[in-house]
Structure formats: structure tokens, C-alpha cells
Protein backbone atom coordinates (compact mmCIF):
# COMPACT_ATOMS: atom_id res chain seq x y z
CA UNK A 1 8.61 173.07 -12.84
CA UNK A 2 10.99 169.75 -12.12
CA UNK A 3 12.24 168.59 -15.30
CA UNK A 4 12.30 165.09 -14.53
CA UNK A 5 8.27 165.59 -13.98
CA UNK A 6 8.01 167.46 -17.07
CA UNK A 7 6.02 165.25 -19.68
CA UNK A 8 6.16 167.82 -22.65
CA UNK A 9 9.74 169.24 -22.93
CA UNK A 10 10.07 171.66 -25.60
CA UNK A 11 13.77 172.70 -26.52
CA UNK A 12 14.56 175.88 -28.58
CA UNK A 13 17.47 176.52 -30.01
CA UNK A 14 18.29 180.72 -29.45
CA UNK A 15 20.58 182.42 -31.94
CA UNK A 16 20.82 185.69 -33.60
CA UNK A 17 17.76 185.49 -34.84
CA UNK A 18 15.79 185.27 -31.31
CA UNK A 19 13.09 187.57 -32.47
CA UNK A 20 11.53 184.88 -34.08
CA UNK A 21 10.71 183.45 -31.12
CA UNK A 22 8.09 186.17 -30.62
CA UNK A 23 6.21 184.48 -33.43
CA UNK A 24 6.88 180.75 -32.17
CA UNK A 25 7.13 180.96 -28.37
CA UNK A 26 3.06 182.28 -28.11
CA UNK A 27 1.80 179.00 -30.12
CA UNK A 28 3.12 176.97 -27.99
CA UNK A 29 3.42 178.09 -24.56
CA UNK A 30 0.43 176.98 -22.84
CA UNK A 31 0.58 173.33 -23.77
CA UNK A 32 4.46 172.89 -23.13
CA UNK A 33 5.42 172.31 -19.46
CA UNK A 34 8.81 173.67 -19.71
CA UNK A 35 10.47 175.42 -22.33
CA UNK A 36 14.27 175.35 -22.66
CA UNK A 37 15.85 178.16 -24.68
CA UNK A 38 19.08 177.01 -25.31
CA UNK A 39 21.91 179.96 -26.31
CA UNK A 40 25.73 179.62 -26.70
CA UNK A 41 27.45 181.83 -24.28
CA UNK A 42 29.48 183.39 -26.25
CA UNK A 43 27.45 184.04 -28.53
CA UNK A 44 28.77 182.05 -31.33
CA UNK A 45 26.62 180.34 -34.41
CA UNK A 46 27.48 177.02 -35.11
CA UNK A 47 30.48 178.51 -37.80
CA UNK A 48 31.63 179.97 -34.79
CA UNK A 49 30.88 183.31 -35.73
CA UNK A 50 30.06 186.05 -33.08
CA UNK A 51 26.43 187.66 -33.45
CA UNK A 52 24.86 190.56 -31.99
CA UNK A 53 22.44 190.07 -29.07
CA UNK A 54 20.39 192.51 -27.26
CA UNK A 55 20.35 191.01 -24.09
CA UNK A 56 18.01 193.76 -22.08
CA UNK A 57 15.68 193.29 -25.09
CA UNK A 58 15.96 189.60 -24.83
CA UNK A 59 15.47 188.81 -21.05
CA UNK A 60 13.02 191.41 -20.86
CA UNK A 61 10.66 189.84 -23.75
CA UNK A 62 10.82 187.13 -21.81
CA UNK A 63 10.08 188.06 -18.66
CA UNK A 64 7.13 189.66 -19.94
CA UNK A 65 5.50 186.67 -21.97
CA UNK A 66 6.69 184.14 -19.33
CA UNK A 67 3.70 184.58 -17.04
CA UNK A 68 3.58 180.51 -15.96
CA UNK A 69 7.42 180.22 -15.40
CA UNK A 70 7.87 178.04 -17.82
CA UNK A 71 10.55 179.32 -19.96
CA UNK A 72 14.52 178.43 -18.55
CA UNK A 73 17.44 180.01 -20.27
CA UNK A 74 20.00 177.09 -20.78
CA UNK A 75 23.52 179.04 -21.29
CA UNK A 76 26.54 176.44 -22.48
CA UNK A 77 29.30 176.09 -25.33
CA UNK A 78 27.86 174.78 -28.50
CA UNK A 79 30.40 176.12 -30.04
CA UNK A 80 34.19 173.97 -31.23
CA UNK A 81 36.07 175.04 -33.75
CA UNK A 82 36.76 171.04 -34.49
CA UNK A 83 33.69 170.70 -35.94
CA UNK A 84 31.65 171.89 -38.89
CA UNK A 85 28.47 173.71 -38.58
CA UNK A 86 26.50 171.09 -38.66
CA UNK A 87 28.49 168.86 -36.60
CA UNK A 88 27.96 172.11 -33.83
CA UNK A 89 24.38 172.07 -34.21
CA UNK A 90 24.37 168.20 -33.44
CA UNK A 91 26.06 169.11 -30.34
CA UNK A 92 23.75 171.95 -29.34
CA UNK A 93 20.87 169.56 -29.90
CA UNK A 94 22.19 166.90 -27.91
CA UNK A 95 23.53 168.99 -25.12
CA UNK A 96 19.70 170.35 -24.48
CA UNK A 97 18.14 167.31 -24.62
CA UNK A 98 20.43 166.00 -21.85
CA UNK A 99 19.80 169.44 -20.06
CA UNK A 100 16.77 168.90 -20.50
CA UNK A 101 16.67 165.44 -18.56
CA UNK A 102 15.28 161.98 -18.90
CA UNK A 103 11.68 161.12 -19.30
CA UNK A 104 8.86 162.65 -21.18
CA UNK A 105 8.70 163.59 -24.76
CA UNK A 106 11.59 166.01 -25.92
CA UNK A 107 10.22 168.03 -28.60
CA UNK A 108 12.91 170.36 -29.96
CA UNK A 109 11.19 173.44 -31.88
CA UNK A 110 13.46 176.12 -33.75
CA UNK A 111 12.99 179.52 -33.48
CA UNK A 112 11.62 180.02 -37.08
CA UNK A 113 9.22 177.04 -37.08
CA UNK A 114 5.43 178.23 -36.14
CA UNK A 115 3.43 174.98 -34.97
CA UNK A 116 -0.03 174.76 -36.00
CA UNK A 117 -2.83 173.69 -33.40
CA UNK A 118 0.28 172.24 -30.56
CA UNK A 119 -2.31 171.87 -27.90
CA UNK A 120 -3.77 169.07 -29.99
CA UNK A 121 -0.26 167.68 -30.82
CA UNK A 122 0.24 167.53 -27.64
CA UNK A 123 -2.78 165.63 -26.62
CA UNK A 124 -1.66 162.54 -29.30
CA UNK A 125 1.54 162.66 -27.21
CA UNK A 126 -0.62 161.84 -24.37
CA UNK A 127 -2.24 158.76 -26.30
CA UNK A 128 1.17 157.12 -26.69
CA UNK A 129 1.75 157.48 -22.84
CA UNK A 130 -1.13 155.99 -22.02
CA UNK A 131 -0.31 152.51 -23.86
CA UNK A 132 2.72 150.80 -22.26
CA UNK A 133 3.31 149.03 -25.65
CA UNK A 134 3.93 152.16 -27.65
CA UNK A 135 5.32 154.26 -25.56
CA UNK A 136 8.29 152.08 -24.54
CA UNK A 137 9.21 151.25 -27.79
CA UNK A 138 11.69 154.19 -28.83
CA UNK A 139 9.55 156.13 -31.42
CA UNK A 140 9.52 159.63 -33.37
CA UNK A 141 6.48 161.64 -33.67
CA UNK A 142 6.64 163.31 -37.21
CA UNK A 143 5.13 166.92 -38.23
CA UNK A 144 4.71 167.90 -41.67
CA UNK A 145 6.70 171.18 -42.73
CA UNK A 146 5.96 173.74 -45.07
CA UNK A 147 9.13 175.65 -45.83
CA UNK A 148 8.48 179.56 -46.85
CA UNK A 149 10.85 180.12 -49.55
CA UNK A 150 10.92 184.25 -49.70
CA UNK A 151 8.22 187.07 -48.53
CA UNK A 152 7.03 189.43 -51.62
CA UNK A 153 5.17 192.89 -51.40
CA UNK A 154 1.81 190.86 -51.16
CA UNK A 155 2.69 187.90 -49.63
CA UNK A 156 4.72 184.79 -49.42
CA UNK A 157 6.26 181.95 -51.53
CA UNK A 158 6.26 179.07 -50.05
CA UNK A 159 6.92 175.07 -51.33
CA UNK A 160 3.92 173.15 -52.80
CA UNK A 161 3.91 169.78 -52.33
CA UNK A 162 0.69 168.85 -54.33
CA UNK A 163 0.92 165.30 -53.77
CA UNK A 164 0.56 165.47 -50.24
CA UNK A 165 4.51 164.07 -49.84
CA UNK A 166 5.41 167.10 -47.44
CA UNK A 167 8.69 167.87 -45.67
CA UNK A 168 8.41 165.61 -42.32
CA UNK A 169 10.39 166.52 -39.57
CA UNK A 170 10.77 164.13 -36.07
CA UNK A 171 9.93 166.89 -33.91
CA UNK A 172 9.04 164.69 -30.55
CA UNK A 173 10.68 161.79 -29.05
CA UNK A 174 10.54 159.56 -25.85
CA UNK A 175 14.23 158.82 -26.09
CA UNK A 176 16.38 161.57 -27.29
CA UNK A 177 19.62 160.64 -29.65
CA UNK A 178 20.24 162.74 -32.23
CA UNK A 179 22.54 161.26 -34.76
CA UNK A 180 22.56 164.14 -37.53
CA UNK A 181 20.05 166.99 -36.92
CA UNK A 182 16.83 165.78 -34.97
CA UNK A 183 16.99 162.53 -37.03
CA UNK A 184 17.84 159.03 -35.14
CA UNK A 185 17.29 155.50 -35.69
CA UNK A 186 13.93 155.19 -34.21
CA UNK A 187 10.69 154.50 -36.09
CA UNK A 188 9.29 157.60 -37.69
CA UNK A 189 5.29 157.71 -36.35
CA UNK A 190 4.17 160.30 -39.55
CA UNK A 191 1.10 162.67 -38.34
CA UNK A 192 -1.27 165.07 -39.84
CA UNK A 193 0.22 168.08 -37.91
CA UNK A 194 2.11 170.95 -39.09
CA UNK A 195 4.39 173.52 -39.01
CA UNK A 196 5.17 176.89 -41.04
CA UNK A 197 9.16 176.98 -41.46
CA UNK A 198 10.36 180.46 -41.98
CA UNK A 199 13.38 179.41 -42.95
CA UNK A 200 14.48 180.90 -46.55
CA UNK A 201 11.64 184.03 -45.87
CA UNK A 202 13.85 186.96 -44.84
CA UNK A 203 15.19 189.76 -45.77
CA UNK A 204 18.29 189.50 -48.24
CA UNK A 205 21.05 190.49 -45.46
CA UNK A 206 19.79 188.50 -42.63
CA UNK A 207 19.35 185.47 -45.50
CA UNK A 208 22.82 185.93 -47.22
CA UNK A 209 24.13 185.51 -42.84
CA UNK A 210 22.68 182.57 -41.89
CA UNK A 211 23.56 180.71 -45.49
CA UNK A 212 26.92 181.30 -44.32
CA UNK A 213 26.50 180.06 -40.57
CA UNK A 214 23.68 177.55 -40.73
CA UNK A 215 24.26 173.98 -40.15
CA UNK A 216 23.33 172.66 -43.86
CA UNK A 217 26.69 174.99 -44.91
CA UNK A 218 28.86 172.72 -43.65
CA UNK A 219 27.48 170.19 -46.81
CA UNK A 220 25.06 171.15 -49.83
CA UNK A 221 26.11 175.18 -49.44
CA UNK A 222 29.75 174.35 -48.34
CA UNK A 223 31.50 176.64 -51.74
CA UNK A 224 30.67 180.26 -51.73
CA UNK A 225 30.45 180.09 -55.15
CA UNK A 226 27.19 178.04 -54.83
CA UNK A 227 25.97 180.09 -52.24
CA UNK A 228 26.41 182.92 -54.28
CA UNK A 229 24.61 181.31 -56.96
CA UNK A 230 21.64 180.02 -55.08
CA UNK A 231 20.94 183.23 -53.50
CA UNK A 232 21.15 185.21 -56.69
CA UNK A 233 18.18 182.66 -58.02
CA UNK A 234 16.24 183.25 -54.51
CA UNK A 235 16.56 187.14 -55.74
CA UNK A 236 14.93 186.82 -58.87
CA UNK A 237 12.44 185.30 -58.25
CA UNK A 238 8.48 186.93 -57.52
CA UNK A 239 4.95 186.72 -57.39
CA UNK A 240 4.89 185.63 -61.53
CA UNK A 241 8.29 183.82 -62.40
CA UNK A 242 7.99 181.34 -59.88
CA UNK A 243 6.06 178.52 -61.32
CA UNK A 244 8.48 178.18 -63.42
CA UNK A 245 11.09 176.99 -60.87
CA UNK A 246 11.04 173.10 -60.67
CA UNK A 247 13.35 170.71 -58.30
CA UNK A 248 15.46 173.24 -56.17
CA UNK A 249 16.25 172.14 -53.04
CA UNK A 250 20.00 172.82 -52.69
CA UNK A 251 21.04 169.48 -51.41
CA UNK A 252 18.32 167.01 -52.89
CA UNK A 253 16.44 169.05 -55.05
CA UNK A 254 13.33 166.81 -55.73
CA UNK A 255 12.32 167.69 -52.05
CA UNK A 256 11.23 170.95 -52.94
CA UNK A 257 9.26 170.36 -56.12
CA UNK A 258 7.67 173.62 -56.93
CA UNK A 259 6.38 176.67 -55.68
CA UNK A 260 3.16 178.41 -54.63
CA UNK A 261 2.55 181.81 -54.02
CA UNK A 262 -0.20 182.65 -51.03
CA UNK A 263 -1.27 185.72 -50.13
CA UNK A 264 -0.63 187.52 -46.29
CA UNK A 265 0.79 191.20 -45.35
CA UNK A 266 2.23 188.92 -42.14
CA UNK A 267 2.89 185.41 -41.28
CA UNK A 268 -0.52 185.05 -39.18
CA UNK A 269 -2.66 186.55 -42.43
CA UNK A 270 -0.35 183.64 -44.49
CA UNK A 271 -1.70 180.71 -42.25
CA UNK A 272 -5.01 182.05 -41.84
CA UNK A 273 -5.14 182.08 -45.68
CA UNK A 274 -3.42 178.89 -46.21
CA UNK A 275 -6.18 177.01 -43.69
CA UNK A 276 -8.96 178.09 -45.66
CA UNK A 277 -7.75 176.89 -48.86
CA UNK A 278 -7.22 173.40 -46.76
CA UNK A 279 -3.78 173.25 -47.44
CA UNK A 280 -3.08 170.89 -44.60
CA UNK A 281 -4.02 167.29 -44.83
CA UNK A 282 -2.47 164.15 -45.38
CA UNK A 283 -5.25 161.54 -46.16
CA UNK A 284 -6.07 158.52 -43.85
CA UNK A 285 -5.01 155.75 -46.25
CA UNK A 286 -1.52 157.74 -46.30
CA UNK A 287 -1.12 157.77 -42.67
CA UNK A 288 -2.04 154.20 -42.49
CA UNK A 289 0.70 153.31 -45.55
CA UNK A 290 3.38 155.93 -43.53
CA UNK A 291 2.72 154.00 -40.29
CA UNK A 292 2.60 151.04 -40.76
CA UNK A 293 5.94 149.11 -39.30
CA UNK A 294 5.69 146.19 -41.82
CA UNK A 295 5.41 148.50 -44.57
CA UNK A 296 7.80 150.67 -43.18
CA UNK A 297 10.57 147.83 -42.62
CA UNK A 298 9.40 146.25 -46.78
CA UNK A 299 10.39 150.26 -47.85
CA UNK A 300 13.84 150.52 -46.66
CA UNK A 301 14.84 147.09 -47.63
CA UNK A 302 13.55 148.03 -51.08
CA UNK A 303 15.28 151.43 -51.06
CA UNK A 304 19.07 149.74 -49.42
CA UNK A 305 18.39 147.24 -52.38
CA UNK A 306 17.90 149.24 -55.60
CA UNK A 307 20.99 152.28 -53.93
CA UNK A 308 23.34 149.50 -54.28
């Protein structure tokens, strides 16, 4: 399909861990109307580190699920050993959205991030289009993410954010400029949508690589020593020690709060699971408090006033 007629652009990032993309790809393929998988060329991570790619495995996979023609395989450098990690992974970013082109919303999904119920997410993008007065106003579109923090024998432990204050992420935008990460200066529209991050859930190899070559390394896991030490508290913990881990995010650790531990042999059993024990909601008074601009514009006067 044209790009520049594409109204949902959805941009992957495509690293050495592009078998997760068999897990994300399939929940969102039929809404998207292109899908841009975006891999460095010479197969570097954003530390500049080669990885190991099976490219027969990879283009075939593809070729096979890509029955609509959707999918395009955007190869570039994302890559300069000038920058950090995460100063790389701001490039990669912005480099696909411009690929990508102008116009429509640029939604940029990672390869580890499973998106709950897109074809409805999709149709509240349309809502914006159809009112002039929203939709030219630069805007985010915010999903709620639940990070998985480590897979056990019977399942999966994952954040808890009781109060309903979950992880949001801008995932969509009608005017792509990504200052640090997916975040910009634009009003952040908050949802009740979300998405299952993967992130931390793997096994203790493929974890201990990509603390050493994801973009948060160039910051809060920047000294081996605390990357040691972080990972050797993700190892002890399991299905009964948990709850008593408080606060341990590795840069602000009040984002993570606690944990919870849900039961799933796979990541499909873990959602299914999660849904019936209504795990996802944000109420309406919430949305309404999130949303609101006057609100939103009192709050970060209030929070520049009382940093100082």
C-alpha cells in the first residue's frame, strides 16, 4: 500500500530478538495498513554490538504470515558509535517514522509488546480523524502497559499496579517527534487500552544480553556492577518471595510498586487469565481527570513548582 495513504502506520523495531514478533505481529496485522519492520543492516543493537540473525528463518516467517502485503522490511544504519544506546534507539525511532512518511497516525509497537483488542484501538484513532479540532492539534494516544517481570514453572510475574496508576506509554501519534524514546512534547490523550510488555520475562542469557545492549543501559543500568546486582535480585526471586519486593524499578523505582504472580504455561494462557480476573480497567472519572487539558496544564505547573 502507498504510505502517504496509509492512515494506521505501525513501526516495529527488529533486533535479535525478532521471534517475538511471532507473538506481536498476529494481534495486530489485520487492523494496521502497513507495517514497517525496521532492522539495522549490520546487524548492530543500539551498543553497537553484532547479533545473530537467521535471515532464511526471518524472511521466510514473513513471507508466510504476510498474506495482505502489508509488512515492508525497512533496512538502514541505526547504529553510531557517537552515541549511547539510548541516544541510537532515538535515532532508529526517528529514522522509521520519517520512512515511514507524513500523515496518518504513526504507532510504533516493539517486538515484545502484545496489544490487547488493536482493532478497537484502532477504531478511537478513527474518532480523532473524524473531528478537525482534535486531530490537528498535535496529540499522543496513550496505552496502558503491564510489564512481565520474569516467567516461573507455572506462570508469570508480572507488575501490579493496584491503584489503577499503570505504566502509560504514547504509542500513536499524528505528528511524529521523538525527543527521548517515543515521548515528545505533545499532549498525552491517556486510554483504557493495553498492552502485555515482555520485557524483563526471558530466559536468564537472553535477559543478562539485552541489559547490556538495551537503550535504558546507557542511564539507570549504565555500571555493570548494578547490572550485576539487579539481575542477581531478578534470579531470586519466585512464585512465594515476591510480595515481598516493594519499589524496584531500576531507574525510578516507585513505578514498579509491587508484584503479582498470574498463572499461564504461555503468554496467551497469561492474558486469557489476566482478562478474567478484570485486570484491565482504568475507571471513567480517571480518564476524565487524565484528559482533561486544564487539569493536565494545573499538574505540571504544580509538579515544575514543588521540583524546584
Amino acid at each position: 500500500m502507498d504510505k502517504s495513504k496509509a492512515i494506521i502506520k505501525v513501526g516495529m523495531l527488529v533486533s535479535y530478538d525478532w521471534q517475538l514478533l511471532k507473538k506481536s505481529i498476529p494481534r495486530i496485522y489485520q487492523s494496521a495498513d502497513i507495517i514497517c519492520l525496521a532492522l539495522d543492516k549490520n546487524r548492530l543493537t543500539w551498543s553497537c554490538n553484532s547479533f545473530n540473525f537467521d535471515e532464511n528463518e526471518f524472511k521466510s516467517w514473513i513471507k508466510s504470515i504476510d498474506t495482505d502485503q502489508k509488512i515492508e522490511i525497512y533496512e538502514d544504519s541505526f547504529c553510531d558509535t557517537n552515541l549511547n544506546a539510548r541516544e541510537n534507539g532515538n535515532k532508529h525511532r526517528k529514522m522509521l517514522s520519517e520512512f515511514m512518511g507524513e500523515g496518518g497516525w504513526h504507532i510504533q509497537i516493539d517486538a515484545d509488546e502484545y496489544f490487547l483488542d488493536f482493532d478497537a484501538f484502532c477504531k478511537y484513532l478513527l474518532k480523532f480523524d473524524a473531528n478537525p479540532k482534535l486531530f490537528n492539534k498535535s496529540i499522543n494516544i496513550c496505552v496502558n502497559f503491564i510489564p512481565l517481570f520474569k516467567q516461573t514453572d507455572n506462570g508469570y510475574l508480572h507488575i501490579d499496579f493496584d491503584d489503577g496508576n499503570y505504566e502509560k506509554i504514547p504509542l500513536a501519534t499524528n505528528h511524529p517527534q521523538f525527543i527521548r524514546a517515543r515521548q515528545n512534547n505533545h499532549f498525552n490523550h491517556i486510554t483504557n487500552f493495553f498492552i502485555v510488555h515482555e520485557t524483563w520475562a526471558r530466559g536468564e542469557e537472553e535477559l543478562s544480553y539485552k541489559l547490556k545492549n538495551w537503550g535504558h543501559s546507557a542511564e539507570e543500568l549504565k555500571q555493570k556492577t548494578y547490572t550485576d546486582s539487579y539481575l542477581s535480585l531478578w534470579k531470586s526471586l519466585d512464585e512465594y518471595n515476591y510480595q515481598y519486593l516493594r519499589n524496584f524499578h531500576p531507574a525510578k523505582p516507585k513505578v514498579w510498586p509491587k508484584l503479582k504472580f498470574t498463572k499461564g504455561k504461555d503468554i496467551d494462557e497469561l492474558i486469557q487469565n489476566m482478562s478474567s480476573e478484570n485486570y484491565y480497567n482504568i475507571s471513567g472519572v480517571k480518564l476524565f481527570y487524565f484528559n482533561n487539558r486544564n487539569i493536565a496544564r494545573l499538574r505540571f505547573y504544580l509538579d515544575k513548582y514543588f521540583k524546584k
